[in-house]
C-alpha atoms as a PDB file:
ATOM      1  CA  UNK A   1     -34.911  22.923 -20.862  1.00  0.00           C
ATOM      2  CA  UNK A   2     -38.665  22.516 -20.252  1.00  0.00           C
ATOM      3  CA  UNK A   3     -40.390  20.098 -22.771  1.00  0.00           C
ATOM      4  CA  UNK A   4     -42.248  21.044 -25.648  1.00  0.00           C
ATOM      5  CA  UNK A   5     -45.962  20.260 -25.517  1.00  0.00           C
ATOM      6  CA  UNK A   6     -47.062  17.967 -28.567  1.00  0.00           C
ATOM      7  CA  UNK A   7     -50.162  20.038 -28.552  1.00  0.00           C
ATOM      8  CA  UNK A   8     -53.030  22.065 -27.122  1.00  0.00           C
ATOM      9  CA  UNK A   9     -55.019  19.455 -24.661  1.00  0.00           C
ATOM     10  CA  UNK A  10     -56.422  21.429 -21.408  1.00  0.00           C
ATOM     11  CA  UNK A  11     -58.065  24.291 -22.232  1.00  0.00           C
ATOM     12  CA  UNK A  12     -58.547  25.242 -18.678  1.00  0.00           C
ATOM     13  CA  UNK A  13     -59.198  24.384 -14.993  1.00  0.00           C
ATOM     14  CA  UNK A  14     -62.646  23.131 -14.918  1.00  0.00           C
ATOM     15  CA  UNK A  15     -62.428  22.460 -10.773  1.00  0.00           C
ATOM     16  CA  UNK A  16     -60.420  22.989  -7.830  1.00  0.00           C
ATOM     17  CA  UNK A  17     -62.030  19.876  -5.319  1.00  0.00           C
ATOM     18  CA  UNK A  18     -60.474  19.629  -1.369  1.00  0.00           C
ATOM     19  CA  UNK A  19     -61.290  17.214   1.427  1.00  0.00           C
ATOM     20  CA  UNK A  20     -62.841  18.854   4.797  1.00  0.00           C
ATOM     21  CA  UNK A  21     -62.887  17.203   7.928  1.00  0.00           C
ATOM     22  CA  UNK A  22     -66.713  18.714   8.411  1.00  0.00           C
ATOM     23  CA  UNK A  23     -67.397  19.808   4.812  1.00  0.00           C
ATOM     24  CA  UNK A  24     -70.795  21.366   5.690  1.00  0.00           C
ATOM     25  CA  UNK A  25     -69.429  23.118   8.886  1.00  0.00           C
ATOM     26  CA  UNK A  26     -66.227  24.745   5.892  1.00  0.00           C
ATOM     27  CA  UNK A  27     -69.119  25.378   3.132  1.00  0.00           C
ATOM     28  CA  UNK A  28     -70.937  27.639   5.532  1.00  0.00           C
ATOM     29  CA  UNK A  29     -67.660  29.174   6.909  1.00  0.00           C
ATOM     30  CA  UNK A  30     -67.056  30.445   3.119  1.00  0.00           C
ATOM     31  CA  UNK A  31     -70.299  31.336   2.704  1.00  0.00           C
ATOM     32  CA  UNK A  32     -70.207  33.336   5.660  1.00  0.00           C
ATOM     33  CA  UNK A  33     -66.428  34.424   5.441  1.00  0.00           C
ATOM     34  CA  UNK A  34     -65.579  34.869   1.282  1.00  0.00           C
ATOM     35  CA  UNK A  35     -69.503  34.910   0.093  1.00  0.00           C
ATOM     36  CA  UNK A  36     -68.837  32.178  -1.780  1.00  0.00           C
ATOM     37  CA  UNK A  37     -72.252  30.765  -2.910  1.00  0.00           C
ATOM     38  CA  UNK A  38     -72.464  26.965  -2.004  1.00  0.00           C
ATOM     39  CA  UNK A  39     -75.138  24.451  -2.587  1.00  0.00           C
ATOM     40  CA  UNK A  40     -74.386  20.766  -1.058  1.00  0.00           C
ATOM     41  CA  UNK A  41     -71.020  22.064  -0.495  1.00  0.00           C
ATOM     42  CA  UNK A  42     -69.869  22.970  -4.080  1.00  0.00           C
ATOM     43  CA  UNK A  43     -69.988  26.615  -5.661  1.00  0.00           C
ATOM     44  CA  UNK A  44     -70.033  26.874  -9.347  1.00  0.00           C
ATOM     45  CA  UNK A  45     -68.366  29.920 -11.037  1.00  0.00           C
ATOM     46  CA  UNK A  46     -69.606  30.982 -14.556  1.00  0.00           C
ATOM     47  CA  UNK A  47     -67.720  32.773 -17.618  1.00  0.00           C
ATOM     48  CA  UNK A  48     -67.500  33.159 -20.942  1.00  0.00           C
ATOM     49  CA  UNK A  49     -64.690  32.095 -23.472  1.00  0.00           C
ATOM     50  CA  UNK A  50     -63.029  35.036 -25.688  1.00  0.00           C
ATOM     51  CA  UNK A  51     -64.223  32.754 -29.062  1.00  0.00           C
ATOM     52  CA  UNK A  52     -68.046  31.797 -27.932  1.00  0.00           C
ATOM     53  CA  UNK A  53     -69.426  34.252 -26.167  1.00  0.00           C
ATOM     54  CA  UNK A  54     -72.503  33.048 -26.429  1.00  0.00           C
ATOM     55  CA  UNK A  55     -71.607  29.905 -24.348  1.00  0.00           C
ATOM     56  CA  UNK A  56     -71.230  30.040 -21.001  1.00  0.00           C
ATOM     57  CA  UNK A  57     -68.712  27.945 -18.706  1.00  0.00           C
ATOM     58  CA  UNK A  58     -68.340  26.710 -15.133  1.00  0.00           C
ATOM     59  CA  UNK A  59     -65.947  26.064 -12.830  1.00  0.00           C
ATOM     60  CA  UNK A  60     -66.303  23.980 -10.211  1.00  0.00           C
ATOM     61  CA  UNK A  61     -65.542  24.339  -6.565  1.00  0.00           C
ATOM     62  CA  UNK A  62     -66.198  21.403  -4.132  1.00  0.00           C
ATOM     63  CA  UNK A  63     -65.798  19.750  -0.933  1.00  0.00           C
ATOM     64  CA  UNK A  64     -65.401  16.486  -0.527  1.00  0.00           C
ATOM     65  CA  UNK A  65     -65.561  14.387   3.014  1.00  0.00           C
ATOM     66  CA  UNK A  66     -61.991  13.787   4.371  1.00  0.00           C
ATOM     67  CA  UNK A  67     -62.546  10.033   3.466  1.00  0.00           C
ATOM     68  CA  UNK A  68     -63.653  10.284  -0.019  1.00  0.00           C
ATOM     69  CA  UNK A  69     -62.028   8.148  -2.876  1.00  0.00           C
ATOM     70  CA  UNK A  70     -62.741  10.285  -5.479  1.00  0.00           C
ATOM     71  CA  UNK A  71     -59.139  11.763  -5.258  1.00  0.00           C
ATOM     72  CA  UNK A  72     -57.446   8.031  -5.928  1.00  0.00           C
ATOM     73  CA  UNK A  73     -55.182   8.652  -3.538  1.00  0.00           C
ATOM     74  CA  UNK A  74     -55.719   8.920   0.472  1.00  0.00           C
ATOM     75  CA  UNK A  75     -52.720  11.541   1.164  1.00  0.00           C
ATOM     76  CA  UNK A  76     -53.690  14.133  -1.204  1.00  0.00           C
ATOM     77  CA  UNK A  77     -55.606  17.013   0.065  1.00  0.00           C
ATOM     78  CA  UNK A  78     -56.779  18.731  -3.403  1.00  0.00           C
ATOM     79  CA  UNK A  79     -57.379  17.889  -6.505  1.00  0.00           C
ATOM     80  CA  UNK A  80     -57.697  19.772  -9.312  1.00  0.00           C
ATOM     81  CA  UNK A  81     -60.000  19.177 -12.976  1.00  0.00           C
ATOM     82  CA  UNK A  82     -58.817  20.131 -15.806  1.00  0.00           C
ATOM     83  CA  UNK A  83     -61.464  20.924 -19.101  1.00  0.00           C
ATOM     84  CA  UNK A  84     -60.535  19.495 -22.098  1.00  0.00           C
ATOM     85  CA  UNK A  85     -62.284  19.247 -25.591  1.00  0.00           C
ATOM     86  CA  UNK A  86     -61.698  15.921 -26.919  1.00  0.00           C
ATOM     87  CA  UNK A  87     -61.283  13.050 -23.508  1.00  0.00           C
ATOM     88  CA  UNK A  88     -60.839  10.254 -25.540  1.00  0.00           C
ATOM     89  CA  UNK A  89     -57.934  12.031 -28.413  1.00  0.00           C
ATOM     90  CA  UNK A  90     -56.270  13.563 -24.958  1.00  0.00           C
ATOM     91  CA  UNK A  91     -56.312  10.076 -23.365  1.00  0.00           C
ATOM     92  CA  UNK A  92     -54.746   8.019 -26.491  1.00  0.00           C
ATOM     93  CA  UNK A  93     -52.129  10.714 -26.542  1.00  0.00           C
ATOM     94  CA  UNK A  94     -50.869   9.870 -22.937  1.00  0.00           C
ATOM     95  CA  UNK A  95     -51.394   6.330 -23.112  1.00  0.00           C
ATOM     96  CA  UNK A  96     -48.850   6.591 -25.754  1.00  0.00           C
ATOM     97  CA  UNK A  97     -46.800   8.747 -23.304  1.00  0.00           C
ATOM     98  CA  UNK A  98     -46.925   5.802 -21.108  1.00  0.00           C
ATOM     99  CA  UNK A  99     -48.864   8.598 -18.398  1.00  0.00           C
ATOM    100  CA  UNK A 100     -50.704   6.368 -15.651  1.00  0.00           C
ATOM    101  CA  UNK A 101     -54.050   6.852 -16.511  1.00  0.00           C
ATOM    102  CA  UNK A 102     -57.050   5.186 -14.033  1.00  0.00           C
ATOM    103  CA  UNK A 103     -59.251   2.028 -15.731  1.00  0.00           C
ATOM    104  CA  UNK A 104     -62.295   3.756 -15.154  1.00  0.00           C
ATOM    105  CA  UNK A 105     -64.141   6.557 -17.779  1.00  0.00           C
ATOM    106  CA  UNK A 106     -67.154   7.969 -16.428  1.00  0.00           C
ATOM    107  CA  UNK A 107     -70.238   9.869 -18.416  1.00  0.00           C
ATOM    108  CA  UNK A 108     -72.800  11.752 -17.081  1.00  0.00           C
ATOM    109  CA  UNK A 109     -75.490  14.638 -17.684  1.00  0.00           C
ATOM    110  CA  UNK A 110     -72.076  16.761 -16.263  1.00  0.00           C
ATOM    111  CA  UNK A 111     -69.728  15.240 -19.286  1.00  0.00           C
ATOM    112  CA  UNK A 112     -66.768  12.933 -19.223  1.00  0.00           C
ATOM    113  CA  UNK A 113     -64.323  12.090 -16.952  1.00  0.00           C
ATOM    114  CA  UNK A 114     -60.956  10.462 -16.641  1.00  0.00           C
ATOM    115  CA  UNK A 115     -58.119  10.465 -14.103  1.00  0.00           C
ATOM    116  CA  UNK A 116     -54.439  10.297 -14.454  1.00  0.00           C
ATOM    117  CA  UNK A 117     -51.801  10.895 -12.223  1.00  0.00           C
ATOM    118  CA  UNK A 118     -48.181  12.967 -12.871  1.00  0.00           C
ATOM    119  CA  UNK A 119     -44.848  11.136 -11.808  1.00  0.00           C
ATOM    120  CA  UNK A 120     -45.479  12.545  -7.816  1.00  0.00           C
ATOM    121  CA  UNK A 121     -48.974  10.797  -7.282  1.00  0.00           C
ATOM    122  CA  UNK A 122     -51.322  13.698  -7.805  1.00  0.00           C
ATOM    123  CA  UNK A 123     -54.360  12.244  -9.150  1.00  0.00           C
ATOM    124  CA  UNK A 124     -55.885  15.113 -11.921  1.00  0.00           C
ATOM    125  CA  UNK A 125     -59.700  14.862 -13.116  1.00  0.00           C
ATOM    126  CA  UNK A 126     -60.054  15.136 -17.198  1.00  0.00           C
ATOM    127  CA  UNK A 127     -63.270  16.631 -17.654  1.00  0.00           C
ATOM    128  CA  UNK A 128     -64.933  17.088 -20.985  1.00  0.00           C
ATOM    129  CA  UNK A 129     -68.313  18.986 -20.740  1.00  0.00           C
ATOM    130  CA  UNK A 130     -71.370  18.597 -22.266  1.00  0.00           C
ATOM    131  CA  UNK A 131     -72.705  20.645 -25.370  1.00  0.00           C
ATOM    132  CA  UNK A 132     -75.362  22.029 -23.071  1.00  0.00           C
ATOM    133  CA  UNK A 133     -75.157  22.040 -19.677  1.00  0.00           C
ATOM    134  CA  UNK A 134     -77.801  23.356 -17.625  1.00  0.00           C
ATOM    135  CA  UNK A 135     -76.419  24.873 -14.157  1.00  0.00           C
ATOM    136  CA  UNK A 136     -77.395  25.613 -11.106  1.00  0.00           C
ATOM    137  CA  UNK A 137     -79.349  28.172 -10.698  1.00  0.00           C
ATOM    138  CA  UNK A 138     -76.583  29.227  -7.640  1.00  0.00           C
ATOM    139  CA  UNK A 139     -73.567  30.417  -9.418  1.00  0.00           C
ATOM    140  CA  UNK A 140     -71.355  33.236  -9.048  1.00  0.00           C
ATOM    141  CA  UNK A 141     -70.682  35.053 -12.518  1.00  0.00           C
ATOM    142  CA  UNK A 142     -66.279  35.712 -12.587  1.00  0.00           C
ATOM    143  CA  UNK A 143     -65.321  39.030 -13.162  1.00  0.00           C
END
């Protein structure tokens, strides 16, 4: 029997992040290979949501070096960020769910950000964007 969700808390997959031995060397063999558009590594894929189509969203596509922390855990090739609406109602939730949850919060012009990890060590970025973000002027609109 699969568990029944308490409520609505991602609203979609804001990122899909991997580690590349060479992530440079990889960027340009996308670019090349898939056309993906990549600035510093990272392509940025826009859309708009069914209710505000006014607003436009992004998500993220990155490389990371092989020896990055930002994944929390040194074995895990990908990692993938999920958008959210409200970090800080999403994150009382689980701590009440007892879900491991990192210390740190981070805020920047890109949002907020939390980690947590499921019960098999796969560390997932929260991400709660901005009001207004201003992209990159290279993105690639979804179709």
């Amino acid at each position: 029997m699969t568990a029944k969700p308490s409520s609505k808390r991602v609203t979609g997959i804001g990122g899909v992040f991997f580690r590349a031995r060479n992530p440079k060397r990889l960027s340009d063999w996308y670019r090349k290979h898939l056309g993906l558009k990549t600035t510093q590594n990272t392509a940025l894929f826009t859309w708009q949501g069914p209710k505000e189509a006014k607003r436009k969203g992004y998500t993220v596509w990155a490389l990371f070096p092989s020896n990055t922390d930002y994944f929390h855990n040194p074995r895990k090739q990908f990692m993938i960020n999920y958008r959210v609406k409200n970090l800080e109602k999403v994150l009382q939730k689980l701590r009440r769910e007892r879900v491991k949850i990192a210390r740190k919060l981070e805020k920047s012009q890109y949002g907020k950000f939390a980690w947590i990890s499921d019960p098999e060590g796969n560390w997932l970025e929260l991400w709660e964007p901005p009001k207004k973000y201003a992209a990159p002027d290279d993105e690639t609109p979804m179709e």
